[in-house]
C-alpha atoms as a PDB file:
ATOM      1  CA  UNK A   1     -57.386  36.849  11.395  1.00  0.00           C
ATOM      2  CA  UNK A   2     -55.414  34.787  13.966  1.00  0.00           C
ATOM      3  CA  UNK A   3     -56.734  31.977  15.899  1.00  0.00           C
ATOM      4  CA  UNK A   4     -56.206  31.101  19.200  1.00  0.00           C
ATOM      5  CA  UNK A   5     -55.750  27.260  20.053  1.00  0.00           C
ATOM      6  CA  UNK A   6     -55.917  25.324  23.564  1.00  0.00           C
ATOM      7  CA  UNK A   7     -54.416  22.042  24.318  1.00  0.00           C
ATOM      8  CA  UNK A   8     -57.241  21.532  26.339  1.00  0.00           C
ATOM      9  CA  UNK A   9     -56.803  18.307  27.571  1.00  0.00           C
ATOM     10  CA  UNK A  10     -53.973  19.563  30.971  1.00  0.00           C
ATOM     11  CA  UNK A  11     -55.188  23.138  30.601  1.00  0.00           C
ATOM     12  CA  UNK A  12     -56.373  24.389  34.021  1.00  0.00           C
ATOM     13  CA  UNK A  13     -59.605  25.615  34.622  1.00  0.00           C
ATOM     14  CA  UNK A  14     -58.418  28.936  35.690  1.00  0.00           C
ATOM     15  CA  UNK A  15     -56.765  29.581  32.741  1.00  0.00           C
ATOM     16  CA  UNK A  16     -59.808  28.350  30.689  1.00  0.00           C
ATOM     17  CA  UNK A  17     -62.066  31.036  32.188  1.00  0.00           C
ATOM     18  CA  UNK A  18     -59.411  33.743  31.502  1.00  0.00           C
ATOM     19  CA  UNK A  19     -59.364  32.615  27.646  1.00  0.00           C
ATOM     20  CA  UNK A  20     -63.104  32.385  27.118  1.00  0.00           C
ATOM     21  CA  UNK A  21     -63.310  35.875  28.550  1.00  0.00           C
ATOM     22  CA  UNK A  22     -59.966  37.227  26.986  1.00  0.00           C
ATOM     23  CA  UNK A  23     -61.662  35.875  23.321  1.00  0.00           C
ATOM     24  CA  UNK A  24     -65.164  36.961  23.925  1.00  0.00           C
ATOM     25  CA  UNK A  25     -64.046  40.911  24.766  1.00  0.00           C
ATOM     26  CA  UNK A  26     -62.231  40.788  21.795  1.00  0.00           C
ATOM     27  CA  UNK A  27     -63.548  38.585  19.429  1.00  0.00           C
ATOM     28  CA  UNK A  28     -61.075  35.925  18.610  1.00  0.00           C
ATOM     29  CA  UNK A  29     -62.210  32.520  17.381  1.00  0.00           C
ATOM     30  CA  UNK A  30     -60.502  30.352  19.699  1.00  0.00           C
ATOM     31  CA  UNK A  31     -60.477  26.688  19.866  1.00  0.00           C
ATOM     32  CA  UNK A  32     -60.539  24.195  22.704  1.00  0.00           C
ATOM     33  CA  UNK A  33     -58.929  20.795  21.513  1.00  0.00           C
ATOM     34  CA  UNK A  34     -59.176  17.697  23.952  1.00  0.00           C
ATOM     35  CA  UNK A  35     -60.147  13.876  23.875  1.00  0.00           C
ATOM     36  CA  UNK A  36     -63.076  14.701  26.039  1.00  0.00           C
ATOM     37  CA  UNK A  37     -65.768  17.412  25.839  1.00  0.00           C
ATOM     38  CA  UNK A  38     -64.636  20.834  27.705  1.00  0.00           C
ATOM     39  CA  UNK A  39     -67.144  22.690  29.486  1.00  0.00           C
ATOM     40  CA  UNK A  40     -67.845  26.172  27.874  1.00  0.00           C
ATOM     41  CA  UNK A  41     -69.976  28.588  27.821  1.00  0.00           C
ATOM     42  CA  UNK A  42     -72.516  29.343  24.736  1.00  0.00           C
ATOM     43  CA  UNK A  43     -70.046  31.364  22.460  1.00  0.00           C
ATOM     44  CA  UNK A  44     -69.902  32.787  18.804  1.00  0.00           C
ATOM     45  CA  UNK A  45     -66.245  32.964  19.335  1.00  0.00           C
ATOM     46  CA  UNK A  46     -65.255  29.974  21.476  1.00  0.00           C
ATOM     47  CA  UNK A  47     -66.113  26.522  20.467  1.00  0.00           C
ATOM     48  CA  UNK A  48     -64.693  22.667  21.498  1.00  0.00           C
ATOM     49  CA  UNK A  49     -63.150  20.745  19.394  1.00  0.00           C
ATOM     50  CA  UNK A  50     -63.720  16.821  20.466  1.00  0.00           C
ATOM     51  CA  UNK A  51     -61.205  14.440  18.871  1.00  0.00           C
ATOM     52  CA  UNK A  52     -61.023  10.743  18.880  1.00  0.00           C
ATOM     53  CA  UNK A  53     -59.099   8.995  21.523  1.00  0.00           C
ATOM     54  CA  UNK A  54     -55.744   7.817  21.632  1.00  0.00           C
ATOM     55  CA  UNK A  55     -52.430   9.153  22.096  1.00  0.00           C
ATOM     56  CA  UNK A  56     -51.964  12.178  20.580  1.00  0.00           C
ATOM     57  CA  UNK A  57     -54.872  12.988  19.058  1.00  0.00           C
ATOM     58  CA  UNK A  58     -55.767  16.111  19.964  1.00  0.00           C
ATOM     59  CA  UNK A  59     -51.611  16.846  19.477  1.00  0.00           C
ATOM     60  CA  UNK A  60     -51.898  15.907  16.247  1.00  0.00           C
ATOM     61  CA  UNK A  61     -55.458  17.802  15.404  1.00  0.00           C
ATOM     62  CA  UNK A  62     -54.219  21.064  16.574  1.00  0.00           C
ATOM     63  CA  UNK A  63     -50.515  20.286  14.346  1.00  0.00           C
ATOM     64  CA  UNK A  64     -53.021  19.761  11.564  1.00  0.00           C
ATOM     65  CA  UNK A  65     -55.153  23.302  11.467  1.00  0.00           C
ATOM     66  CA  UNK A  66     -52.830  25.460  12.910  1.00  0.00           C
ATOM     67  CA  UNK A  67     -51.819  27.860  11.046  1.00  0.00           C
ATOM     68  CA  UNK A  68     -48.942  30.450  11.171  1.00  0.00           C
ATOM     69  CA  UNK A  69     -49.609  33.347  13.379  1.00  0.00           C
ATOM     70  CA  UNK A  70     -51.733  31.522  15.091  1.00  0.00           C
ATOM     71  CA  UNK A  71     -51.306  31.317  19.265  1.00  0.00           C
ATOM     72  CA  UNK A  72     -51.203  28.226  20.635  1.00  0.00           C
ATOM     73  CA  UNK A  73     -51.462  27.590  24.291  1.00  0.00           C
ATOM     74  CA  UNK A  74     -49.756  24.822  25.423  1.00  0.00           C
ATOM     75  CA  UNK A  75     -47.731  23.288  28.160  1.00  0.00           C
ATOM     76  CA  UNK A  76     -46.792  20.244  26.202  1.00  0.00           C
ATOM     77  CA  UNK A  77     -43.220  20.554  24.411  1.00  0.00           C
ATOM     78  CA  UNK A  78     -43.178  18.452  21.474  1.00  0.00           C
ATOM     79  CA  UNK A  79     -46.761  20.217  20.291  1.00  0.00           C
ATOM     80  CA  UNK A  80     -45.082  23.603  20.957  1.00  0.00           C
ATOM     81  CA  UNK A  81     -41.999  22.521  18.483  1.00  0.00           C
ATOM     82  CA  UNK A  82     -44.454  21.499  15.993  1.00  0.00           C
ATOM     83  CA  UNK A  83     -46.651  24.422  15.946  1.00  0.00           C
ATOM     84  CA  UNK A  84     -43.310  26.669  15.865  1.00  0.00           C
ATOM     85  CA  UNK A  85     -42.006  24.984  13.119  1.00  0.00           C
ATOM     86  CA  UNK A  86     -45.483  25.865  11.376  1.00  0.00           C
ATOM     87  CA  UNK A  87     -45.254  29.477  12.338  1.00  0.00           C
ATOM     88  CA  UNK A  88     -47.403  29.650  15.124  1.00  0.00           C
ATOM     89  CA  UNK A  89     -46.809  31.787  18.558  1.00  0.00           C
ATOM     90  CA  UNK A  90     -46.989  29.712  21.213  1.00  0.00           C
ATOM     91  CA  UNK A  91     -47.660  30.443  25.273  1.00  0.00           C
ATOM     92  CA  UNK A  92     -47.670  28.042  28.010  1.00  0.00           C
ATOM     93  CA  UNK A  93     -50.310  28.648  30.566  1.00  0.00           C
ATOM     94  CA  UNK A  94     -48.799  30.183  32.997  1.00  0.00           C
ATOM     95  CA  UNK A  95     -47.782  32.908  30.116  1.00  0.00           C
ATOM     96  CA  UNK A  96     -44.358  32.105  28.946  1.00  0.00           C
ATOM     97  CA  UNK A  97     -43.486  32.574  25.648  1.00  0.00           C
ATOM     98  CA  UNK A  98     -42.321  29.044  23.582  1.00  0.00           C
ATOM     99  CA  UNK A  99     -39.981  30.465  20.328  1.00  0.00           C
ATOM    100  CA  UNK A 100     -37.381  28.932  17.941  1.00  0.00           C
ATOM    101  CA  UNK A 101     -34.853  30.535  20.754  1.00  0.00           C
ATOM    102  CA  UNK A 102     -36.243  28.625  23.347  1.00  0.00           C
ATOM    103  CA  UNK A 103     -37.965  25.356  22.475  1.00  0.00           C
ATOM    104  CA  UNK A 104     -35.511  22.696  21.750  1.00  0.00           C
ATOM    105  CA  UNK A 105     -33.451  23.321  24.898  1.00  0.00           C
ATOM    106  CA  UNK A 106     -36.660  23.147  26.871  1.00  0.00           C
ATOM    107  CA  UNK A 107     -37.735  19.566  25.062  1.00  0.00           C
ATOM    108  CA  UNK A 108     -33.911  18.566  25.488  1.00  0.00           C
ATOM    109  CA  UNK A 109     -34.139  19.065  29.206  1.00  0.00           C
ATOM    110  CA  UNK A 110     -37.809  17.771  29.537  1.00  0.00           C
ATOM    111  CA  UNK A 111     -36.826  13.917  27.877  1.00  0.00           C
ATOM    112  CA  UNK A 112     -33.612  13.847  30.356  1.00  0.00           C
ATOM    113  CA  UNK A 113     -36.050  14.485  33.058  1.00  0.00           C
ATOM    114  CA  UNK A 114     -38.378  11.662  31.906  1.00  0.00           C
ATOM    115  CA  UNK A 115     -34.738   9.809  31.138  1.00  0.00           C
ATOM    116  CA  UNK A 116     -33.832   9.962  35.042  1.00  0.00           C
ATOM    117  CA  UNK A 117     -37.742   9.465  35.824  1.00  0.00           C
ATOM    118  CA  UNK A 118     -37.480   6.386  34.011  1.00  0.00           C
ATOM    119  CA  UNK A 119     -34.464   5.380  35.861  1.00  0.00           C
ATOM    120  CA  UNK A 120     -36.308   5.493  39.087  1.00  0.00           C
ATOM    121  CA  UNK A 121     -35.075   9.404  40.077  1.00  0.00           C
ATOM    122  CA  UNK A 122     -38.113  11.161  41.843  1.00  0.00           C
ATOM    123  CA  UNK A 123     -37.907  14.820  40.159  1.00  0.00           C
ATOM    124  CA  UNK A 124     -40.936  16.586  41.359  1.00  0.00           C
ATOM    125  CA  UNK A 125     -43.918  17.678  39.151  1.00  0.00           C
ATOM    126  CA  UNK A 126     -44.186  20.909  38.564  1.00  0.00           C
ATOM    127  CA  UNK A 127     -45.556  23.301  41.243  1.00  0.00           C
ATOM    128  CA  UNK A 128     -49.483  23.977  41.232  1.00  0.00           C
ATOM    129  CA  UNK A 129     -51.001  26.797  39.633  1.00  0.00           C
ATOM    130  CA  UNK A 130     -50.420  29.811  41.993  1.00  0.00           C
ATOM    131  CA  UNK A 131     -52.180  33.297  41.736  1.00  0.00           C
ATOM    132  CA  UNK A 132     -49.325  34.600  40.321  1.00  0.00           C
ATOM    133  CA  UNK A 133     -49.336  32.175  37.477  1.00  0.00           C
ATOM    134  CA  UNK A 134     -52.653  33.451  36.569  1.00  0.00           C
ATOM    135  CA  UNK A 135     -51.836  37.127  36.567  1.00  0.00           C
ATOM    136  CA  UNK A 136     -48.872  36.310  34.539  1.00  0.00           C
ATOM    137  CA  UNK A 137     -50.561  34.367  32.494  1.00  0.00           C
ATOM    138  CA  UNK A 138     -53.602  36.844  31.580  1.00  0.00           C
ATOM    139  CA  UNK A 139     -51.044  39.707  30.869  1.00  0.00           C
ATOM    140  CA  UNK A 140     -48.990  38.098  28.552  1.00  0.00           C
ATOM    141  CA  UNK A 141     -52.422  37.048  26.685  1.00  0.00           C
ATOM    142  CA  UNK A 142     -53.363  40.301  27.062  1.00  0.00           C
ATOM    143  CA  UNK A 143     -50.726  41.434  25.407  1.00  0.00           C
ATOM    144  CA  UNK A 144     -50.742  38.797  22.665  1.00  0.00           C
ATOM    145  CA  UNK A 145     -54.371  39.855  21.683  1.00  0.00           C
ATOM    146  CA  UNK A 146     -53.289  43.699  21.566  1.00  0.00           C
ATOM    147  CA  UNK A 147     -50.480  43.069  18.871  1.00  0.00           C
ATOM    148  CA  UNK A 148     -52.848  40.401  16.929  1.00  0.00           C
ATOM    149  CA  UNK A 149     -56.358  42.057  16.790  1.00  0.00           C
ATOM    150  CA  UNK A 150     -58.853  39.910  15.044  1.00  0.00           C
ATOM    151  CA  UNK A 151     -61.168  42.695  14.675  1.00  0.00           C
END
């Protein structure tokens, strides 16, 4: 039975709801990771997982019990190369697919961003999380769940 795993800790509250309520109708365990407690509803099949702080941590807790085909969901790069390299799906939350195709051109680009950021270039954040995000990101979960029934 797959799990599904948040990086809780930059996931947006939107998103959040649509997990909790993507897991409970169809009965996925599903873990919230962060540094801090994450409000959630009473759940048999979503719980929080509270780490320790410090940089990392909840990185390195998710690296440690994922497991392959697992999902992961995840915006930040270097966790999405780890759990890939472990076998793991991964999504970002606004419901694009992370692969072995994709992922080291996307951290590549991402440390020449912080590379120029460093350097004093302003490159823009990325842009907020629109409607459209949301509906993109519930479908492709959506579709995730219907391929990988836990039931």
């Amino acid at each position: 039975m797959p799990n599904l795993w948040v990086d809780a800790d930059a996931c947006p509250k939107v998103a959040r709801e649509i997990i909790v309520r993507a897991a409970e109708r169809t009965a996925t365990p599903t873990w919230f990771v962060a540094n801090h407690a994450v409000p959630l509803p009473p759940s048999r099949w979503v719980k929080g997982l509270s780490v320790s702080q410090g940089f990392d941590a909840a990185d390195n807790e998710i690296v440690e019990r994922i497991q392959a085909g697992d999902l992961l969901i995840t915006s930040d790069l270097p966790l999405a190369l780890e759990a890939i390299e472990r076998g793991a799906r991964v999504m970002t939350s606004r419901g694009e697919a992370l692969d072995a195709n994709n992922i080291r051109a996307r951290v590549q680009m991402r440390d020449f961003m912080e590379t120029l950021r460093a350097s004093g270039e302003h490159t823009g954040g990325p842009s907020g999380y629109s409607d459209s995000d949301r509906r993109e990101f519930a479908n492709a979960l959506d579709r995730w769940l219907a391929k990988n029934p836990s039931y």
